[in-house]
C-alpha atoms as a PDB file:
ATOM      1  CA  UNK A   1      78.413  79.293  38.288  1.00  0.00           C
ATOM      2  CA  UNK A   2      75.778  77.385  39.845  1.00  0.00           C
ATOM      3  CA  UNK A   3      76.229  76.200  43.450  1.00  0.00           C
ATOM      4  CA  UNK A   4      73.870  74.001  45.997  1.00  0.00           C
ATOM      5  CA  UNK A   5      74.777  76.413  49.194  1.00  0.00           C
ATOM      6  CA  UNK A   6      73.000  74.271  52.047  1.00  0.00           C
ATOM      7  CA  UNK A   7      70.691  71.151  51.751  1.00  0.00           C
ATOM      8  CA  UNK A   8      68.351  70.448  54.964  1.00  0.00           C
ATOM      9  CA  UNK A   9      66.616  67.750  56.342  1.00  0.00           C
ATOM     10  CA  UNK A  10      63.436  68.259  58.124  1.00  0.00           C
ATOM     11  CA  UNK A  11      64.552  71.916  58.125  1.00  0.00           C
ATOM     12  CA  UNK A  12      67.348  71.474  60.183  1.00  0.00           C
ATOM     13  CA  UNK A  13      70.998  71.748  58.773  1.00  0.00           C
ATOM     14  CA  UNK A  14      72.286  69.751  61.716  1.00  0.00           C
ATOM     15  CA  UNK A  15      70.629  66.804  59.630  1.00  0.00           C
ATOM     16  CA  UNK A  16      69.373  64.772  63.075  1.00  0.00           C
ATOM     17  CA  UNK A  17      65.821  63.985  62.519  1.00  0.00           C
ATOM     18  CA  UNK A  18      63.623  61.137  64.358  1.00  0.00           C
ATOM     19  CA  UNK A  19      61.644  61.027  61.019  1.00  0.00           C
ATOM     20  CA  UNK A  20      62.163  57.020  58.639  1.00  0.00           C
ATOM     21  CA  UNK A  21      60.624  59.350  56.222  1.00  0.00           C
ATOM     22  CA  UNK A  22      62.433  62.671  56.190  1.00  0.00           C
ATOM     23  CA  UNK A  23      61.753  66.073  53.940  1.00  0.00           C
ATOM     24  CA  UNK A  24      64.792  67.211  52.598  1.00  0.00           C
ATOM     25  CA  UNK A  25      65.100  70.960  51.206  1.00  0.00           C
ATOM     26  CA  UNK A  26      68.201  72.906  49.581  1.00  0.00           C
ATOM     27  CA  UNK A  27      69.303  75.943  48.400  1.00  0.00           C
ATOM     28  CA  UNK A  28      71.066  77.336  45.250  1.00  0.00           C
ATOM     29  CA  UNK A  29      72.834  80.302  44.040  1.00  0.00           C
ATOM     30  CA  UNK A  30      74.087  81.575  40.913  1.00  0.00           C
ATOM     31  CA  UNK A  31      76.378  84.112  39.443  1.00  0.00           C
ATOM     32  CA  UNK A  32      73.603  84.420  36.560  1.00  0.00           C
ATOM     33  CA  UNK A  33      70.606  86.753  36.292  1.00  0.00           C
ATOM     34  CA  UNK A  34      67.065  85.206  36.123  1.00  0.00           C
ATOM     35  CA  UNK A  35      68.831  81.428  36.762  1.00  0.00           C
ATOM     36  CA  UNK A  36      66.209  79.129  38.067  1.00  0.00           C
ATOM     37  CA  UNK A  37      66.297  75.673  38.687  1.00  0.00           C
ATOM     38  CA  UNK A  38      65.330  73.036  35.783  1.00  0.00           C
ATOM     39  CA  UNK A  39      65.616  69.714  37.865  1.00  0.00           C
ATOM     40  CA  UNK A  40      67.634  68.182  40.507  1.00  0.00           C
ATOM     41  CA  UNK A  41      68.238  64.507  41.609  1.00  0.00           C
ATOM     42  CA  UNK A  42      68.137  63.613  44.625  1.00  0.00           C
ATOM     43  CA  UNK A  43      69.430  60.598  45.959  1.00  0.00           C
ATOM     44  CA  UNK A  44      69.323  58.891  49.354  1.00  0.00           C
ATOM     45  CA  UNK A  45      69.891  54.560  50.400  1.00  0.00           C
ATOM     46  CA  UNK A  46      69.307  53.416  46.868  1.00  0.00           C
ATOM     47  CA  UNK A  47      66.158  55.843  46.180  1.00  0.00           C
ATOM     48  CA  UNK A  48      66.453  58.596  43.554  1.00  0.00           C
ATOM     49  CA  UNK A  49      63.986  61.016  42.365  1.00  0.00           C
ATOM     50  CA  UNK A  50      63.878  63.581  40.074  1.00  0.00           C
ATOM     51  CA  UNK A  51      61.956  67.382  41.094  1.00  0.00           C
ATOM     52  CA  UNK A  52      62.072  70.768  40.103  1.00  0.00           C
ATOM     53  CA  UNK A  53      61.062  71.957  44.030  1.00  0.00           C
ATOM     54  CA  UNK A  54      63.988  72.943  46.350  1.00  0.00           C
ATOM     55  CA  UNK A  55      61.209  72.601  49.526  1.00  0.00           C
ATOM     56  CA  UNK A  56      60.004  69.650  51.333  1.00  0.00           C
ATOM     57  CA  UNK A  57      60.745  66.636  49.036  1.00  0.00           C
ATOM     58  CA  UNK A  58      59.831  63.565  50.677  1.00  0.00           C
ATOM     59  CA  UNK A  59      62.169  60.652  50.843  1.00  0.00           C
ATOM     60  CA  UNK A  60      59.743  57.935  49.479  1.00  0.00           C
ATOM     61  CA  UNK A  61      62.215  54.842  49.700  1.00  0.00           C
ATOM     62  CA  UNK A  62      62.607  52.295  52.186  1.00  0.00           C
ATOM     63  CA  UNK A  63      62.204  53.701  55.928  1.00  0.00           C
ATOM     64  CA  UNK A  64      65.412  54.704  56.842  1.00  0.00           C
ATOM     65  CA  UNK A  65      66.676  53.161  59.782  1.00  0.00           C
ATOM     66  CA  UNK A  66      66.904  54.069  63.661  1.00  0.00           C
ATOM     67  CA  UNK A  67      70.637  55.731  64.639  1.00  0.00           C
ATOM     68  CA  UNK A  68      71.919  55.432  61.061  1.00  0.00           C
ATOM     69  CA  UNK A  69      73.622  57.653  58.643  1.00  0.00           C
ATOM     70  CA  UNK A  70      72.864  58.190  55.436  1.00  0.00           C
ATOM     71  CA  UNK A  71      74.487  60.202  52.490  1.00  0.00           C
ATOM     72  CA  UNK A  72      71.994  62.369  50.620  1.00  0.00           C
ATOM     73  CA  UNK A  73      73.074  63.753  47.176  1.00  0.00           C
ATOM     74  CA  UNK A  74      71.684  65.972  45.202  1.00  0.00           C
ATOM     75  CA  UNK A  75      72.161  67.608  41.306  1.00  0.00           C
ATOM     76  CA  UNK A  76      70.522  69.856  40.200  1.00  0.00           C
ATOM     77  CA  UNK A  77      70.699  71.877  36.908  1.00  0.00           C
ATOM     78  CA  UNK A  78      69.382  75.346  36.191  1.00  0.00           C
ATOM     79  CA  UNK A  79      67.546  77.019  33.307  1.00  0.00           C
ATOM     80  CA  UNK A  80      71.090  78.355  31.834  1.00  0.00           C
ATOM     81  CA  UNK A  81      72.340  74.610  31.400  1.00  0.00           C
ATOM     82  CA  UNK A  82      75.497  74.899  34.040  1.00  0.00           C
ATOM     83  CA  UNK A  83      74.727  72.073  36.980  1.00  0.00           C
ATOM     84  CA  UNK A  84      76.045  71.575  40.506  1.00  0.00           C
ATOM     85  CA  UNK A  85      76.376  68.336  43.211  1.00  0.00           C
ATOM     86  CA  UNK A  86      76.597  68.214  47.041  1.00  0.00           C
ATOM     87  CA  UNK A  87      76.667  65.427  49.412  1.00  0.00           C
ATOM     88  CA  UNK A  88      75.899  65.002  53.467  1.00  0.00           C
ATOM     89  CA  UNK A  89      75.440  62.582  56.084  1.00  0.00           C
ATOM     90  CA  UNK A  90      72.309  62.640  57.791  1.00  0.00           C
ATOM     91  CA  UNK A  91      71.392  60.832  61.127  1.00  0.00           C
ATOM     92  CA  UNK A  92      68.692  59.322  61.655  1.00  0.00           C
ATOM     93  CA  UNK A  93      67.545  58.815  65.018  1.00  0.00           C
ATOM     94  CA  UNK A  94      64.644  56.941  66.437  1.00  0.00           C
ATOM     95  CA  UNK A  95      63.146  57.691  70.131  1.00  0.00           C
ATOM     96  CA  UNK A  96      59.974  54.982  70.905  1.00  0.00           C
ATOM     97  CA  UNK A  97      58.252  56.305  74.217  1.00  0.00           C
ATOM     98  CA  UNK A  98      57.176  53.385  76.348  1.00  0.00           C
ATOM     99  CA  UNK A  99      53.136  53.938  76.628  1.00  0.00           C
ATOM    100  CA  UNK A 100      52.937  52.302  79.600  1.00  0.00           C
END
């Protein structure tokens, strides 16, 4: 049985990041030899996108907003046909230094 074990944001599983534009990474595991991932969705605020990486996918919708939470979701689906889904919240914080 495929399973998504852990998804990250910015490489952090506490999923606080300071980025609008975050990288989100996760992880899989099978009880199959030689299963490898075919392509996962990924969706976050109305953007979707479609890889076959597990590492550093950049959320390339609208900037996500300061002190916010968002749900990410991802499917994926390996190279023996069986897919998986998880969801979690991320926060999003913002912290603006003053310059002066």
């Amino acid at each position: 049985m495929l399973q998504i074990d852990e998804i990250r944001i910015e490489h952090q599983r506490n999923c606080v990041t300071d980025k609008g534009n975050p990288r989100i990474s996760f992880s899989l595991s099978s009880d199959r030899k030689a299963a490898s991932l075919l392509e996962a969705e990924i969706e976050v605020n109305g953007w979707s996108c479609k890889t076959d990486q597990q590492i550093g996918i950049v959320y390339e919708g609208k900037e996500l907003d300061p002190f916010s939470r968002y749900c990410v979701r991802i499917k994926a689906r390996d190279s023996h046909g069986e897919s998986a889904c998880a969801e979690m919240l991320a926060k999003i914080i913002r912290i603006i230094r003053n310059p002066g």
